[in-house]
C-alpha atoms as a PDB file:
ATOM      1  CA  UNK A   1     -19.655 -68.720 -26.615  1.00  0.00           C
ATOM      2  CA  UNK A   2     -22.426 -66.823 -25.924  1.00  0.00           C
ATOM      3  CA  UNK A   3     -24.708 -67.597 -22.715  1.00  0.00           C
ATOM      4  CA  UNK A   4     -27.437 -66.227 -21.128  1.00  0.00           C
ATOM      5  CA  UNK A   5     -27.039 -67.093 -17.217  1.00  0.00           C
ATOM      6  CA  UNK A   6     -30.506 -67.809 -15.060  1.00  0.00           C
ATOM      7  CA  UNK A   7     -30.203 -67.745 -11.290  1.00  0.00           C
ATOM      8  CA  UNK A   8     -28.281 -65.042 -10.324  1.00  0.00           C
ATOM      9  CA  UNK A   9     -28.652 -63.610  -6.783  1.00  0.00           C
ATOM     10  CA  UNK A  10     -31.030 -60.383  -6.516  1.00  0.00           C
ATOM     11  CA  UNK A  11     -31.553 -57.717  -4.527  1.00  0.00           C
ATOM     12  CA  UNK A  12     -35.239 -57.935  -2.890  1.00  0.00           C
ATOM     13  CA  UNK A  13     -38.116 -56.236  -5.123  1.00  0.00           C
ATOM     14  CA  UNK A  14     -39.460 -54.142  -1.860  1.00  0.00           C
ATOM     15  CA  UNK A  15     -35.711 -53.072  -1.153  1.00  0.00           C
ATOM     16  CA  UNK A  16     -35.013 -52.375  -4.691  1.00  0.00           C
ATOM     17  CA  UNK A  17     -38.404 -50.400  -5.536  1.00  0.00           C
ATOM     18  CA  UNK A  18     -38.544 -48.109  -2.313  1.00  0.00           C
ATOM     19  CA  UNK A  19     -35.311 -46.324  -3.984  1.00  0.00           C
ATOM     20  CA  UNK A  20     -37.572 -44.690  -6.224  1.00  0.00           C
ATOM     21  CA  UNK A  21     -39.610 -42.813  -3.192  1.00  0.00           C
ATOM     22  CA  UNK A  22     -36.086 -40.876  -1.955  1.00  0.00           C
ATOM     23  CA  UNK A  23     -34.448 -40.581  -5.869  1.00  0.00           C
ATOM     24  CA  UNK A  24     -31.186 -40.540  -7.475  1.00  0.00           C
ATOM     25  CA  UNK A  25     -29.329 -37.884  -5.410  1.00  0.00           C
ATOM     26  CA  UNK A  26     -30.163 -38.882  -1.964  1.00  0.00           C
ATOM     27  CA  UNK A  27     -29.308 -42.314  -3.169  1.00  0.00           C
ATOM     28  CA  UNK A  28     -26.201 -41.871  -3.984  1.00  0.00           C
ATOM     29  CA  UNK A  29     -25.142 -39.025  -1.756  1.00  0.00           C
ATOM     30  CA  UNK A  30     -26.336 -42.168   1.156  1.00  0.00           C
ATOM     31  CA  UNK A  31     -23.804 -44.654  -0.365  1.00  0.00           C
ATOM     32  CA  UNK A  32     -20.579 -42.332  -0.381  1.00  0.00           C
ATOM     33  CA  UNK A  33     -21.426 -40.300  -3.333  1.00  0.00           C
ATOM     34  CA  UNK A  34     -20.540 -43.273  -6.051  1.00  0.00           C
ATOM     35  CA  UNK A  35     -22.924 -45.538  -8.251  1.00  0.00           C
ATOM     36  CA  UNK A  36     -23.683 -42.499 -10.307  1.00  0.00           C
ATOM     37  CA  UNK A  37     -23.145 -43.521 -14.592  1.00  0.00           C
ATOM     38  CA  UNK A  38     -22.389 -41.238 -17.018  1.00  0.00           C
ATOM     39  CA  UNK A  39     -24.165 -38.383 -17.915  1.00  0.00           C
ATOM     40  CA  UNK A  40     -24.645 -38.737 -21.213  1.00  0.00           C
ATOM     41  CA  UNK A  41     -26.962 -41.429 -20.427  1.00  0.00           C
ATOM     42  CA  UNK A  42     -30.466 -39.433 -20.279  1.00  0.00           C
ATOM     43  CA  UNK A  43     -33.990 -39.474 -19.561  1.00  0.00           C
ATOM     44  CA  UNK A  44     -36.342 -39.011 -22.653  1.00  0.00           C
ATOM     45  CA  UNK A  45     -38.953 -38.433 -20.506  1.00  0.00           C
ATOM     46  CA  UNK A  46     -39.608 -35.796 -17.861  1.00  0.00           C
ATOM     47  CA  UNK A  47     -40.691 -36.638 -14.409  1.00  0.00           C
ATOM     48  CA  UNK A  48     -40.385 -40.359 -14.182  1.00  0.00           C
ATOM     49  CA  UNK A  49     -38.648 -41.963 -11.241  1.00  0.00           C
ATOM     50  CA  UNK A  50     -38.011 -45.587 -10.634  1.00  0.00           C
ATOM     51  CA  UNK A  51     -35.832 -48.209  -9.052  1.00  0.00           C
ATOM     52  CA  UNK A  52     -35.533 -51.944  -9.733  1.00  0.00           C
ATOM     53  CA  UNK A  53     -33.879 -54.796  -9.932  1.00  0.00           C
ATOM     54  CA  UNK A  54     -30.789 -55.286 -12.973  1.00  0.00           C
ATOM     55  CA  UNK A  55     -31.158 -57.368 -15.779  1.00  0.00           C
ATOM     56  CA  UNK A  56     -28.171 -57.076 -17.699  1.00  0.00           C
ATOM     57  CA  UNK A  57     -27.657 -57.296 -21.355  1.00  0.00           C
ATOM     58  CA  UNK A  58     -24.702 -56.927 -23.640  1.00  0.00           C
ATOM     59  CA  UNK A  59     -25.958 -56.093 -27.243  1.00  0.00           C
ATOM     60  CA  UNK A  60     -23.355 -56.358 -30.321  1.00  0.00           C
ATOM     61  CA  UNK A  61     -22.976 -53.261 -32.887  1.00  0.00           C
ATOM     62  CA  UNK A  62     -26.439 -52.545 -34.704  1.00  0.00           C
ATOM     63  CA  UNK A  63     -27.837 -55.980 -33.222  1.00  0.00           C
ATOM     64  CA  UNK A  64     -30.578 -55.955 -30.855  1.00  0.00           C
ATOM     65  CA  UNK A  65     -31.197 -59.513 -30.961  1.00  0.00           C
ATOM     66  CA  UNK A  66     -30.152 -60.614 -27.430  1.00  0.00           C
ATOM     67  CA  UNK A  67     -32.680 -57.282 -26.119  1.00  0.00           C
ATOM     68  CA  UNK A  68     -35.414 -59.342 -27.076  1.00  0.00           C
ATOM     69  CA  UNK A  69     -33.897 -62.361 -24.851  1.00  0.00           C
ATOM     70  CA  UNK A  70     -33.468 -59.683 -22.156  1.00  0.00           C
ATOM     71  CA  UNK A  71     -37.164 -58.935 -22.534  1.00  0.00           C
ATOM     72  CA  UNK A  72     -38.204 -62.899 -22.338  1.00  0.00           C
ATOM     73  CA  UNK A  73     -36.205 -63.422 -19.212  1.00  0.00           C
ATOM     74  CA  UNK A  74     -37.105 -60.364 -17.638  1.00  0.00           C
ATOM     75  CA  UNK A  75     -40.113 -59.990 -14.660  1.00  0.00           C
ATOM     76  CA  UNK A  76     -42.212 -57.750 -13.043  1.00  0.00           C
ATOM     77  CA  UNK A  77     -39.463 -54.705 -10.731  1.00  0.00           C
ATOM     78  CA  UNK A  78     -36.754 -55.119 -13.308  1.00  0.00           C
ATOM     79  CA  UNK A  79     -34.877 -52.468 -15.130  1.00  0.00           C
ATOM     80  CA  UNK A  80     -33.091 -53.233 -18.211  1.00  0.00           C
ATOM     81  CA  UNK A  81     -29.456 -52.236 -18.129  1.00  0.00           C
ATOM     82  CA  UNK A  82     -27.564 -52.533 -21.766  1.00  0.00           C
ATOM     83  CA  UNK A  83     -24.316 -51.688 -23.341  1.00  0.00           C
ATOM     84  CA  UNK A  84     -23.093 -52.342 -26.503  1.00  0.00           C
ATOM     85  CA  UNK A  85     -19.816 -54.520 -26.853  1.00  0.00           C
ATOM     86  CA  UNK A  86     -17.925 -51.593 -28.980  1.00  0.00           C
ATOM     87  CA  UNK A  87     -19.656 -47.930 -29.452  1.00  0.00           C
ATOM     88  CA  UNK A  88     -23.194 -47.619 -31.244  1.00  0.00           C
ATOM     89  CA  UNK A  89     -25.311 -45.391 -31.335  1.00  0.00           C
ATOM     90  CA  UNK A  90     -28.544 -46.604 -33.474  1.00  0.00           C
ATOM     91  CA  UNK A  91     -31.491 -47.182 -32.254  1.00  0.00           C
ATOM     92  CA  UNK A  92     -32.030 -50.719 -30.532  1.00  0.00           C
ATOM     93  CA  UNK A  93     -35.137 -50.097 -28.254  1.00  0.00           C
ATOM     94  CA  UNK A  94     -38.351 -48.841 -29.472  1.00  0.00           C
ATOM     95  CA  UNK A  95     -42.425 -48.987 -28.698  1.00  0.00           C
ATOM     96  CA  UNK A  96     -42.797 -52.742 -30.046  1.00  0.00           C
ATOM     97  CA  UNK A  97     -40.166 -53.795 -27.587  1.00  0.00           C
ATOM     98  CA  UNK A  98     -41.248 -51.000 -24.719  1.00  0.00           C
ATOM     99  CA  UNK A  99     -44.756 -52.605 -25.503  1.00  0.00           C
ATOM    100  CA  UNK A 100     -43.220 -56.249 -24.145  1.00  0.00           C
ATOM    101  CA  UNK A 101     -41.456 -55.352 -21.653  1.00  0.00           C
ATOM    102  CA  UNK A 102     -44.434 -53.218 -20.263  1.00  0.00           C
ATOM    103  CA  UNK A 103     -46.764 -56.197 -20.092  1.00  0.00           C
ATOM    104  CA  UNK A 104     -44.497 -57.980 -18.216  1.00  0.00           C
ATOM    105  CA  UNK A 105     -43.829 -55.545 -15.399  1.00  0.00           C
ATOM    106  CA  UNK A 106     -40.390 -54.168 -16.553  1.00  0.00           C
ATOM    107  CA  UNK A 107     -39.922 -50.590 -15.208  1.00  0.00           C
ATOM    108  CA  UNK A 108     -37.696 -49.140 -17.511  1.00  0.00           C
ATOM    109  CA  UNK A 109     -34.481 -49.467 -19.742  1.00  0.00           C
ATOM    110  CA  UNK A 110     -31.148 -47.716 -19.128  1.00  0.00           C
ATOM    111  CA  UNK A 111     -29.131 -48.208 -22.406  1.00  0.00           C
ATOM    112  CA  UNK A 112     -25.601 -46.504 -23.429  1.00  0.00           C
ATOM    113  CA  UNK A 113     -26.582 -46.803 -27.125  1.00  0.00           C
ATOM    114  CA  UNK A 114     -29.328 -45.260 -28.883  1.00  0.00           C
ATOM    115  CA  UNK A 115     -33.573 -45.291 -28.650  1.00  0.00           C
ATOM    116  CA  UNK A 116     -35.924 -44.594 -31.143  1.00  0.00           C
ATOM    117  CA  UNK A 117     -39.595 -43.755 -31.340  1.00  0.00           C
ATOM    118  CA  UNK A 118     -39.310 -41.753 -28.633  1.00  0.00           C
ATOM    119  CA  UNK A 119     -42.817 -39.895 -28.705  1.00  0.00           C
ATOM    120  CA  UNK A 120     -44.322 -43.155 -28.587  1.00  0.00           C
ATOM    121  CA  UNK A 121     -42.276 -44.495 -26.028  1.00  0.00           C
ATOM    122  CA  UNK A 122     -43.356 -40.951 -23.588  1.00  0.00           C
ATOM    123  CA  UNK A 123     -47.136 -41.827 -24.374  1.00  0.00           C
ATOM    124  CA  UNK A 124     -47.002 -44.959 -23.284  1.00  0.00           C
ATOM    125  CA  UNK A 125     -45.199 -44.182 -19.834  1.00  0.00           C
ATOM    126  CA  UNK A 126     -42.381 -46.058 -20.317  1.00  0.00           C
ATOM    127  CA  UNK A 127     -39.581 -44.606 -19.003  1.00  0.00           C
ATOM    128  CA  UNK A 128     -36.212 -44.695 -21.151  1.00  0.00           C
ATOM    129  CA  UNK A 129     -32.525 -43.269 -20.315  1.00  0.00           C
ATOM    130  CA  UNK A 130     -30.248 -43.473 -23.598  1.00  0.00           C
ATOM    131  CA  UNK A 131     -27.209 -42.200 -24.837  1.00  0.00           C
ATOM    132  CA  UNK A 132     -28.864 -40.636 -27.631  1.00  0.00           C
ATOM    133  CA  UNK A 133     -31.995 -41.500 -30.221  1.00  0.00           C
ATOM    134  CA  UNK A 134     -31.810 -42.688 -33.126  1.00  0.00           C
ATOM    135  CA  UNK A 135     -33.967 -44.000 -35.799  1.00  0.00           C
ATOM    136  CA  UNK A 136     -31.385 -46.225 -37.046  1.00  0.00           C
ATOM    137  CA  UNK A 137     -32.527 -50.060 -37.151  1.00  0.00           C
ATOM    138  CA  UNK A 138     -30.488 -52.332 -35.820  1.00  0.00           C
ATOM    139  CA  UNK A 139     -30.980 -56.376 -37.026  1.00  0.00           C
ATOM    140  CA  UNK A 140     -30.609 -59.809 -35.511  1.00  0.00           C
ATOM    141  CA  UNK A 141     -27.721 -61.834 -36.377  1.00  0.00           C
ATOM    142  CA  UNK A 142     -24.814 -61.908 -33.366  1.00  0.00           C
ATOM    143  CA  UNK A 143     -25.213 -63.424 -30.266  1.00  0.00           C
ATOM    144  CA  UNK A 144     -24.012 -61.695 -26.728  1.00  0.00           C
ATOM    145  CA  UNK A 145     -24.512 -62.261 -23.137  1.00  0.00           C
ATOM    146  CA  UNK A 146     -27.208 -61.889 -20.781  1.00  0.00           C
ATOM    147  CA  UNK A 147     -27.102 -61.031 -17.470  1.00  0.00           C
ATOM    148  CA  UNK A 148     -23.612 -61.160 -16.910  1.00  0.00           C
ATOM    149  CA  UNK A 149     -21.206 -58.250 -15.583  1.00  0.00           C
ATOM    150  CA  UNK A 150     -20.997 -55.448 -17.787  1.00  0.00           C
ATOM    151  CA  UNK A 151     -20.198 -52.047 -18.193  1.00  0.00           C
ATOM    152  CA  UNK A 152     -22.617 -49.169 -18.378  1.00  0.00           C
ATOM    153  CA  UNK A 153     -22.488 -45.343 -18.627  1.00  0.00           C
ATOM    154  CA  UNK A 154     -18.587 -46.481 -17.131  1.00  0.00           C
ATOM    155  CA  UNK A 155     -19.699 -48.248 -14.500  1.00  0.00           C
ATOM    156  CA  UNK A 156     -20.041 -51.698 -13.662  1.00  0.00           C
ATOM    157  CA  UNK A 157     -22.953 -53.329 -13.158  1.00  0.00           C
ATOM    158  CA  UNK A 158     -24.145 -56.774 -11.663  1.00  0.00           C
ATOM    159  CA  UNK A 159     -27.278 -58.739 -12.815  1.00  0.00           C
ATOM    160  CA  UNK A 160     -29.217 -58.310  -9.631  1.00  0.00           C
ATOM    161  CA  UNK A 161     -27.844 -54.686  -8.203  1.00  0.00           C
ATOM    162  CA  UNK A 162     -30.618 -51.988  -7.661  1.00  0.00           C
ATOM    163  CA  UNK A 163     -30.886 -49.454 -10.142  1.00  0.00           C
ATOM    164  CA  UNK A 164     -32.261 -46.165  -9.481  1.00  0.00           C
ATOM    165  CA  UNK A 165     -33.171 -43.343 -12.465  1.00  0.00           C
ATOM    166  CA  UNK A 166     -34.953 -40.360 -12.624  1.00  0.00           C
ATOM    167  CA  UNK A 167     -34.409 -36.565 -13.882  1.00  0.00           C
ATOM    168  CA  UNK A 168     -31.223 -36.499 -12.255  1.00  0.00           C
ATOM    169  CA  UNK A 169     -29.709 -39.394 -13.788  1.00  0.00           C
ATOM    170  CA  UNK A 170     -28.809 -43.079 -12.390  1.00  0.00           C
ATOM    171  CA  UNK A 171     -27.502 -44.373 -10.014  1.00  0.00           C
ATOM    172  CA  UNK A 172     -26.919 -47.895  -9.230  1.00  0.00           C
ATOM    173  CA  UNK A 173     -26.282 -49.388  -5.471  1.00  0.00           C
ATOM    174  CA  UNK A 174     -24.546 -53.282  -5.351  1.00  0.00           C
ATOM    175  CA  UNK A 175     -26.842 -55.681  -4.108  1.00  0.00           C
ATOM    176  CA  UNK A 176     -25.053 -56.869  -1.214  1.00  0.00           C
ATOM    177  CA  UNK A 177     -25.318 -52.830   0.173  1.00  0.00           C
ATOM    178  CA  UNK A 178     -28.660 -52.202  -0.858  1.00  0.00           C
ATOM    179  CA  UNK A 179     -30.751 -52.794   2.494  1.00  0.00           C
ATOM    180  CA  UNK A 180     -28.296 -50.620   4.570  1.00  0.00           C
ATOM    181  CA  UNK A 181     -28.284 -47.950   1.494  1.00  0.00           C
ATOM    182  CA  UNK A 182     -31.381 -47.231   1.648  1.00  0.00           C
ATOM    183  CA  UNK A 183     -31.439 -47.206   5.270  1.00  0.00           C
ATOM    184  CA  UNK A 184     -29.154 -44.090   4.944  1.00  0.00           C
ATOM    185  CA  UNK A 185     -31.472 -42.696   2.108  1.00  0.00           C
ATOM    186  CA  UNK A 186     -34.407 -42.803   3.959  1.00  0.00           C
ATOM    187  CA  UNK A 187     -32.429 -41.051   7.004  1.00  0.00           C
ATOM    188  CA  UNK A 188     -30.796 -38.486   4.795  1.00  0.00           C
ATOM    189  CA  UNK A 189     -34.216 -38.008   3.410  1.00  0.00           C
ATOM    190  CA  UNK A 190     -35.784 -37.054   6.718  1.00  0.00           C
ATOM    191  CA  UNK A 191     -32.919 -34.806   7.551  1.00  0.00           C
ATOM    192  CA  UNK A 192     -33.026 -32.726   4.389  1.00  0.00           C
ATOM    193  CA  UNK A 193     -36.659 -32.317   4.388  1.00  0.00           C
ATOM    194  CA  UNK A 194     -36.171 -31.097   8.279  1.00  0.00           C
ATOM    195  CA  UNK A 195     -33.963 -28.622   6.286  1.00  0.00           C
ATOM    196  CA  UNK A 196     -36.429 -27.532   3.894  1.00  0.00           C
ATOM    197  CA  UNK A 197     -38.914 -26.907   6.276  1.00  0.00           C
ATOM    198  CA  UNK A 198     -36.498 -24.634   8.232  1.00  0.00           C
ATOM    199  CA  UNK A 199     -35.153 -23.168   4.887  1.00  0.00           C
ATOM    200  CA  UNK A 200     -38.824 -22.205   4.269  1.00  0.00           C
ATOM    201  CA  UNK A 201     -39.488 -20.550   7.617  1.00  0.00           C
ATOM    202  CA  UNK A 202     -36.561 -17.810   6.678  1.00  0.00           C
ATOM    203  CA  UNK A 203     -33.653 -19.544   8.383  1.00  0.00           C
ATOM    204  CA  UNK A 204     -30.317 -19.278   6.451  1.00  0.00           C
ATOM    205  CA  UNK A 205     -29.054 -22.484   5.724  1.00  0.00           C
ATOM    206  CA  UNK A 206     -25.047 -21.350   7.408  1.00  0.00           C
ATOM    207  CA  UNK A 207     -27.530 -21.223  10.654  1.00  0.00           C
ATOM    208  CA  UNK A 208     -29.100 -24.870  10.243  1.00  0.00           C
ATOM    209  CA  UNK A 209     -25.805 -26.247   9.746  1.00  0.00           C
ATOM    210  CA  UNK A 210     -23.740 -24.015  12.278  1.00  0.00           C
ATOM    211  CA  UNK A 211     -20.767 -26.031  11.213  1.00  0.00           C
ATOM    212  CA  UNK A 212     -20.907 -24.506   7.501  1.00  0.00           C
ATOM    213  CA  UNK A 213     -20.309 -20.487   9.276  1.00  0.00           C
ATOM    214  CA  UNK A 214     -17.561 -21.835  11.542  1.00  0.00           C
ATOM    215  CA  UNK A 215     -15.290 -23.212   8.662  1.00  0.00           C
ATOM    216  CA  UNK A 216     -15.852 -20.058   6.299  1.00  0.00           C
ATOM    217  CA  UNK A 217     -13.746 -18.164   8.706  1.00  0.00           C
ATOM    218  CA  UNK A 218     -11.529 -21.285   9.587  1.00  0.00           C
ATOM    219  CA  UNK A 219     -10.926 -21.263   5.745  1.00  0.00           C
ATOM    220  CA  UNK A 220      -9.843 -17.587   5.696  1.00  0.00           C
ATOM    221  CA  UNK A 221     -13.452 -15.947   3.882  1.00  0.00           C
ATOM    222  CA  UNK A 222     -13.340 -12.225   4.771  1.00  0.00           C
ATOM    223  CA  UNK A 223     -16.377  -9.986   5.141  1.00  0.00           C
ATOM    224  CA  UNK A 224     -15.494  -6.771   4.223  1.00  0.00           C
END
């Protein structure tokens, strides 16, 4: 039985959407370096970053019926995070759908499964990571969950756990860490622009982190 499940905890919207500000890497170099999916998830875009809340949504082969349920359920700060229930690759997600979930304050879709009208998709500044693209239709006959637990670029997700995307990929942070996470991003951001700014004054970066020189030689590096 299918089901789409209402209610489900969430991780604050001024939590989740401050990720965007320190990005993917800091993110998920602050939580232990994990949360990262797959890389063959990727952005058709260049230069957008976001972060939102999950909404979760489990799409059967060539059907993107339950998408458009996703869409109806979702709100302004959310992110769209789908997998197919066995491999696809055509083309569920394209402007007519961006073009709903735009108007009601989605931020973007992360989808391991294919996108299609791309172009269209760039203009209007919605931000997409995909699989691939594909102009493959899909149609709407099968039923699937929504916002449940599901995998994604092989990692689970939760309805309600922060995602964060931009150039470098995505990276999602549980809901229950999220506050202290990006606590430790915004730190870890201070420090590494601290780093830059010393980087950019001439200093070599074995001298900023004294630590780094010291092991070479612990570790046996001869200068000849």
């Amino acid at each position: 039985m299918a089901r789409v499940v209402t209610g489900q905890p969430r991780a604050g919207q001024a939590v989740a959407g401050a990720f965007a500000e320190v990005g993917v890497a800091t993110t998920h170099e602050a939580q232990g370096r994990v949360g990262l999916l797959n890389p063959r998830l990727r952005p058709r875009q260049v230069g957008a970053a976001i972060s939102g809340v999950a909404v979760t949504c489990e799409v059967p082969p060539g059907d993107n019926w339950m998408l458009h349920v996703a869409v109806d359920l979702a709100g302004e700060g959310d992110v769209l995070v789908v997998s197919p229930t066995s491999r696809c690759d055509d083309g569920y997600f394209g402007d007519l759908l961006a073009t709903a979930a735009q108007a009601r304050g989605v931020r973007g879709l992360v989808i391991d499964a294919g996108v299609r009208d791309v172009s269209a998709l760039r203009s209007m500044g919605f931000p997409v990571w995909s699989k691939t693209v594909s102009a493959q239709g899909t149609v709407k006959e099968t039923l699937a969950d929504v916002q449940v637990p599901l995998v994604c670029g092989d990692r689970l997700v939760h309805p309600g756990d922060v995602v964060v995307a931009d150039d470098d990929g995505i990276c999602i942070v549980p809901r229950v860490d999220a506050e202290v996470v990006l606590e430790a991003a915004r730190s870890r951001a201070l420090d590494e622009e601290r780093k830059r700014r010393l980087y950019s004054s001439g200093k070599s970066s074995l001298d900023v982190d004294p630590a780094l020189r010291g092991r070479l030689e612990e570790m046996g590096l001869i200068r000849e």
